[in-house]
PDB file of N, CA and C in Angstrom:
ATOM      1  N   UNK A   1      99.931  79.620  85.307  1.00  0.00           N
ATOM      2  CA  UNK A   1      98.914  80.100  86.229  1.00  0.00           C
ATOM      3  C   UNK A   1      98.176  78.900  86.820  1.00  0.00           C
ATOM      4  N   UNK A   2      97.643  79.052  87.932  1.00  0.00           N
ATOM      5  CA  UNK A   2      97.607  77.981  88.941  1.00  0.00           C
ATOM      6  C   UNK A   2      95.809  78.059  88.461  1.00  0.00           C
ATOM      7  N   UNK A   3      95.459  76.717  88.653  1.00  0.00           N
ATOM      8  CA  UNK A   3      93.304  77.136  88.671  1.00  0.00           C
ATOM      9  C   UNK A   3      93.339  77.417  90.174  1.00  0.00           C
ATOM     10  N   UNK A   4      92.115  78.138  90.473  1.00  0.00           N
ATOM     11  CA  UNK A   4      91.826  78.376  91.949  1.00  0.00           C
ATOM     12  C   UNK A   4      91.151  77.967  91.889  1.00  0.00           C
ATOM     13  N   UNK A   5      90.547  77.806  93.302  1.00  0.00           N
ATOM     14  CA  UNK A   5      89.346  77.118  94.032  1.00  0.00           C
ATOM     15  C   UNK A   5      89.274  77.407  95.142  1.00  0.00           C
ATOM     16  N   UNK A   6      87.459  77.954  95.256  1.00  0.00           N
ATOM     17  CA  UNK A   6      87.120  78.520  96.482  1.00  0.00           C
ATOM     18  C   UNK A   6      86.521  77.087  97.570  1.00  0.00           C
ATOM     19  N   UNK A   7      86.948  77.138  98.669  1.00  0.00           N
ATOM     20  CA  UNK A   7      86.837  76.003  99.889  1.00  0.00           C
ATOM     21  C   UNK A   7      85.474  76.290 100.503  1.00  0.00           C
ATOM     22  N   UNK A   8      84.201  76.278 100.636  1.00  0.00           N
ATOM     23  CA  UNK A   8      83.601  76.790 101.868  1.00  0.00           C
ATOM     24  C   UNK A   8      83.310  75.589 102.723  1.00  0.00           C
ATOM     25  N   UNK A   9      82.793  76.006 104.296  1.00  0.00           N
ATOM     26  CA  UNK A   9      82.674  75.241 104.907  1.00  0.00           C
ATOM     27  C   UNK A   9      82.610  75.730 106.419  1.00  0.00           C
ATOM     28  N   UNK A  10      81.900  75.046 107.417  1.00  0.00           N
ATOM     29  CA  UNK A  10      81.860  75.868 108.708  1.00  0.00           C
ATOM     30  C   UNK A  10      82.100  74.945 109.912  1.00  0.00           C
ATOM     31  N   UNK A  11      83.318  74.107 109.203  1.00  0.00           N
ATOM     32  CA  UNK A  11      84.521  73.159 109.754  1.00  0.00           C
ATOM     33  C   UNK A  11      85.654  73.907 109.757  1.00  0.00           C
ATOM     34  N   UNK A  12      86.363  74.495 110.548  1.00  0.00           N
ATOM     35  CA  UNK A  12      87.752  74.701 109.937  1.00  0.00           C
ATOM     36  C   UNK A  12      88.821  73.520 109.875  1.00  0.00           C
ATOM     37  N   UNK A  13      88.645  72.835 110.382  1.00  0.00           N
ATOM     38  CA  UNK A  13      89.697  71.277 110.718  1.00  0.00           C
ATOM     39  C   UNK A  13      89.009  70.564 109.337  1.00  0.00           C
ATOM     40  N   UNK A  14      88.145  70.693 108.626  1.00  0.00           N
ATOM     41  CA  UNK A  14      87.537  69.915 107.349  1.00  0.00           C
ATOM     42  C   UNK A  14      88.061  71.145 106.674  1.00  0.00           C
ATOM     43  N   UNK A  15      88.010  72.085 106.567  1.00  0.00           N
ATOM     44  CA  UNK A  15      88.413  72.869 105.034  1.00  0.00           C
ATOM     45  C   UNK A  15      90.226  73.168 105.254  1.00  0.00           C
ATOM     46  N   UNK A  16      90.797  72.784 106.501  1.00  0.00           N
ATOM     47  CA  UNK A  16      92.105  72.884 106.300  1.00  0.00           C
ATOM     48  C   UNK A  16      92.642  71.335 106.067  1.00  0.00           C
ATOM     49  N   UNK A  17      91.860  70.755 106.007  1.00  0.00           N
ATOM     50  CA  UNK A  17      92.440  69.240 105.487  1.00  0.00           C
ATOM     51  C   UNK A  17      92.232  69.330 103.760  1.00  0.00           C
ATOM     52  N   UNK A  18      90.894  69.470 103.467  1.00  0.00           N
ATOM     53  CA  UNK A  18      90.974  69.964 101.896  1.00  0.00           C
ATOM     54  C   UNK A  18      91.744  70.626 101.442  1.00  0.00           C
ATOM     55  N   UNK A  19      92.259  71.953 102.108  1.00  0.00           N
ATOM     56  CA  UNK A  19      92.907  72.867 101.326  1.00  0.00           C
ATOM     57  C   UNK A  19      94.064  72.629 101.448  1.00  0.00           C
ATOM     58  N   UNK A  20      94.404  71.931 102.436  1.00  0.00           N
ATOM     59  CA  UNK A  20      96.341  71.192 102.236  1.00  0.00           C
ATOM     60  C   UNK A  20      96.044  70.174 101.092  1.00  0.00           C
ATOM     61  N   UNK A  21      95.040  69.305 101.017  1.00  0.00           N
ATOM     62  CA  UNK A  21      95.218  68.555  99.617  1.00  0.00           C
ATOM     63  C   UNK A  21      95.181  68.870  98.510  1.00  0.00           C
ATOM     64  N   UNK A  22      94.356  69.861  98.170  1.00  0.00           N
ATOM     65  CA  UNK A  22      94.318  70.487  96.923  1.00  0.00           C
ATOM     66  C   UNK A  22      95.627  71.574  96.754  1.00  0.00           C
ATOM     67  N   UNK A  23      95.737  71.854  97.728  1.00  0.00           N
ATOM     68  CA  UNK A  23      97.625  72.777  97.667  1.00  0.00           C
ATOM     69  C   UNK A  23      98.609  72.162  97.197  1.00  0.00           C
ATOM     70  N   UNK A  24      98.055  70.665  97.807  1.00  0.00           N
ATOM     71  CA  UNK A  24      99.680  69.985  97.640  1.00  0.00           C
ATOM     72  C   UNK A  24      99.153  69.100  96.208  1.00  0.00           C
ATOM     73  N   UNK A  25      98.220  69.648  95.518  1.00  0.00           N
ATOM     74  CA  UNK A  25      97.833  69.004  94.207  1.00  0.00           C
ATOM     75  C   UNK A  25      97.997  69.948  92.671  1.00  0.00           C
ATOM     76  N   UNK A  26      98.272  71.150  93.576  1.00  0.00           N
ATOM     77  CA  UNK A  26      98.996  72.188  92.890  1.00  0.00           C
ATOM     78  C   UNK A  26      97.738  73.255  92.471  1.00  0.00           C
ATOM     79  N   UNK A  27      96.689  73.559  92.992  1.00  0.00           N
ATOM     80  CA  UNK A  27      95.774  74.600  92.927  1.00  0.00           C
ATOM     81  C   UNK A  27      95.699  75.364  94.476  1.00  0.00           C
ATOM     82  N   UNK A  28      95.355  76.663  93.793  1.00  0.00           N
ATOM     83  CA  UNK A  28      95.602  77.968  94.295  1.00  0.00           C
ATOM     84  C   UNK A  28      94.231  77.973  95.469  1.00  0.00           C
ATOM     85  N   UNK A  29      94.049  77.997  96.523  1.00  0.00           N
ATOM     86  CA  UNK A  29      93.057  77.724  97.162  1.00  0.00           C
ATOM     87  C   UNK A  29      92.736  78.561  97.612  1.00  0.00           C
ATOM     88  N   UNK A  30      91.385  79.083  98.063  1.00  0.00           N
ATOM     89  CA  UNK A  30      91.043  79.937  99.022  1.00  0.00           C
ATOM     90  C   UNK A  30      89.642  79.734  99.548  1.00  0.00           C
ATOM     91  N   UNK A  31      89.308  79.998 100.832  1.00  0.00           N
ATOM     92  CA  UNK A  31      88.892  79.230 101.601  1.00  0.00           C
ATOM     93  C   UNK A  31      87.944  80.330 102.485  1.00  0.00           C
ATOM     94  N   UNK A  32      86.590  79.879 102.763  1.00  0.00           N
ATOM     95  CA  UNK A  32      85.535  80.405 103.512  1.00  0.00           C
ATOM     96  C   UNK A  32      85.107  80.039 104.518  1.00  0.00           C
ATOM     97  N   UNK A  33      84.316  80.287 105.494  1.00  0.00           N
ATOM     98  CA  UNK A  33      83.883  80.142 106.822  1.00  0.00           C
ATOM     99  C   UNK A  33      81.900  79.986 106.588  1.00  0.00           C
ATOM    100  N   UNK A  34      81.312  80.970 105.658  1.00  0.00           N
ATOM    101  CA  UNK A  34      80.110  81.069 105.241  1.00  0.00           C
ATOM    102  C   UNK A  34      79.794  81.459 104.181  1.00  0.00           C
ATOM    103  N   UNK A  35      78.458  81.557 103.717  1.00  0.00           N
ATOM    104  CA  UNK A  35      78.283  82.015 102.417  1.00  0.00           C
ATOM    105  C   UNK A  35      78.499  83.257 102.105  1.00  0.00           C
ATOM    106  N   UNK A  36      78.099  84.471 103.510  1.00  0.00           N
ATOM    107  CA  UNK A  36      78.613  85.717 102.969  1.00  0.00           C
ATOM    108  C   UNK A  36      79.843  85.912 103.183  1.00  0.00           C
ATOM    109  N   UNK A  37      81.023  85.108 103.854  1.00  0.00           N
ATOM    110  CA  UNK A  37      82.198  85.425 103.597  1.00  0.00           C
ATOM    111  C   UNK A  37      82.882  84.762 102.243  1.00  0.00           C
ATOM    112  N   UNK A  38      82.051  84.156 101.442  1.00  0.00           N
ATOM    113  CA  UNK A  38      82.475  83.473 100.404  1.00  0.00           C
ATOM    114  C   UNK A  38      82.236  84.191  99.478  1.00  0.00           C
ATOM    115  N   UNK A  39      80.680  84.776  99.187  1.00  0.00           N
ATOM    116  CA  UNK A  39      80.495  85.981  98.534  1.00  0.00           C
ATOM    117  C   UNK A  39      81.148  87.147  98.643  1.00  0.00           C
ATOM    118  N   UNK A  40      81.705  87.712  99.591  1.00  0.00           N
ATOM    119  CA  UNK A  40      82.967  88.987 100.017  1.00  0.00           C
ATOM    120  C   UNK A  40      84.450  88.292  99.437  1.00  0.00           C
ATOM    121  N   UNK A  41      85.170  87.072  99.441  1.00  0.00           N
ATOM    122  CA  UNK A  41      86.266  86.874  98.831  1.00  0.00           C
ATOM    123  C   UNK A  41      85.682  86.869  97.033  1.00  0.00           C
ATOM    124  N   UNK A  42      85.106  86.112  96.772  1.00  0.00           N
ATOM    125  CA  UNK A  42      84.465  86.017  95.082  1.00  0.00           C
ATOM    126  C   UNK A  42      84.129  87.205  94.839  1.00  0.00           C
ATOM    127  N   UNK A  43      84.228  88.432  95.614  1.00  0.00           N
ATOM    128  CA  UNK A  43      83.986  89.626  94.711  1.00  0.00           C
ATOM    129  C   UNK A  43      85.312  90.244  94.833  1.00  0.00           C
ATOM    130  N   UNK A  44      86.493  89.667  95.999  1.00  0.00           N
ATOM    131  CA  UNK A  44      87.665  90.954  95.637  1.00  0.00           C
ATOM    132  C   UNK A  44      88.538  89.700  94.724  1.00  0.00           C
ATOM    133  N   UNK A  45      88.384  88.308  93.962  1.00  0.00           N
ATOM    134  CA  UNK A  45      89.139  87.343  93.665  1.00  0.00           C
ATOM    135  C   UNK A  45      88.896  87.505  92.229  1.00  0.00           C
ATOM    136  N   UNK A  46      89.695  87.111  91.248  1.00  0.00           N
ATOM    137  CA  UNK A  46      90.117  87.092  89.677  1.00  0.00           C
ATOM    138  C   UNK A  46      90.616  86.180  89.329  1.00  0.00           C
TER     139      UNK A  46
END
């Protein structure tokens, strides 16, 4: 099982550069735009 990790940020060209590095570092990424869209993924994520 992979660790995840949530990205936020209200760059998308900065959180898709992170999240290709940490992908290609072998964690499960997932990635936000704001705090309440970060709070809406962290409640449907496990």
């Amino acid at each position: 099982m992979r660790t995840k990790m949530l990205i936020v940020g209200d760059e998308p060209g900065i959180v898709a550069v992170v999240q290709n590095y940490f992908e290609l570092t072998g964690y499960q990424v997932i990635t936000a735009y704001s705090g309440a869209g970060a709070m809406k993924k962290l409640s449907h994520t496990r």
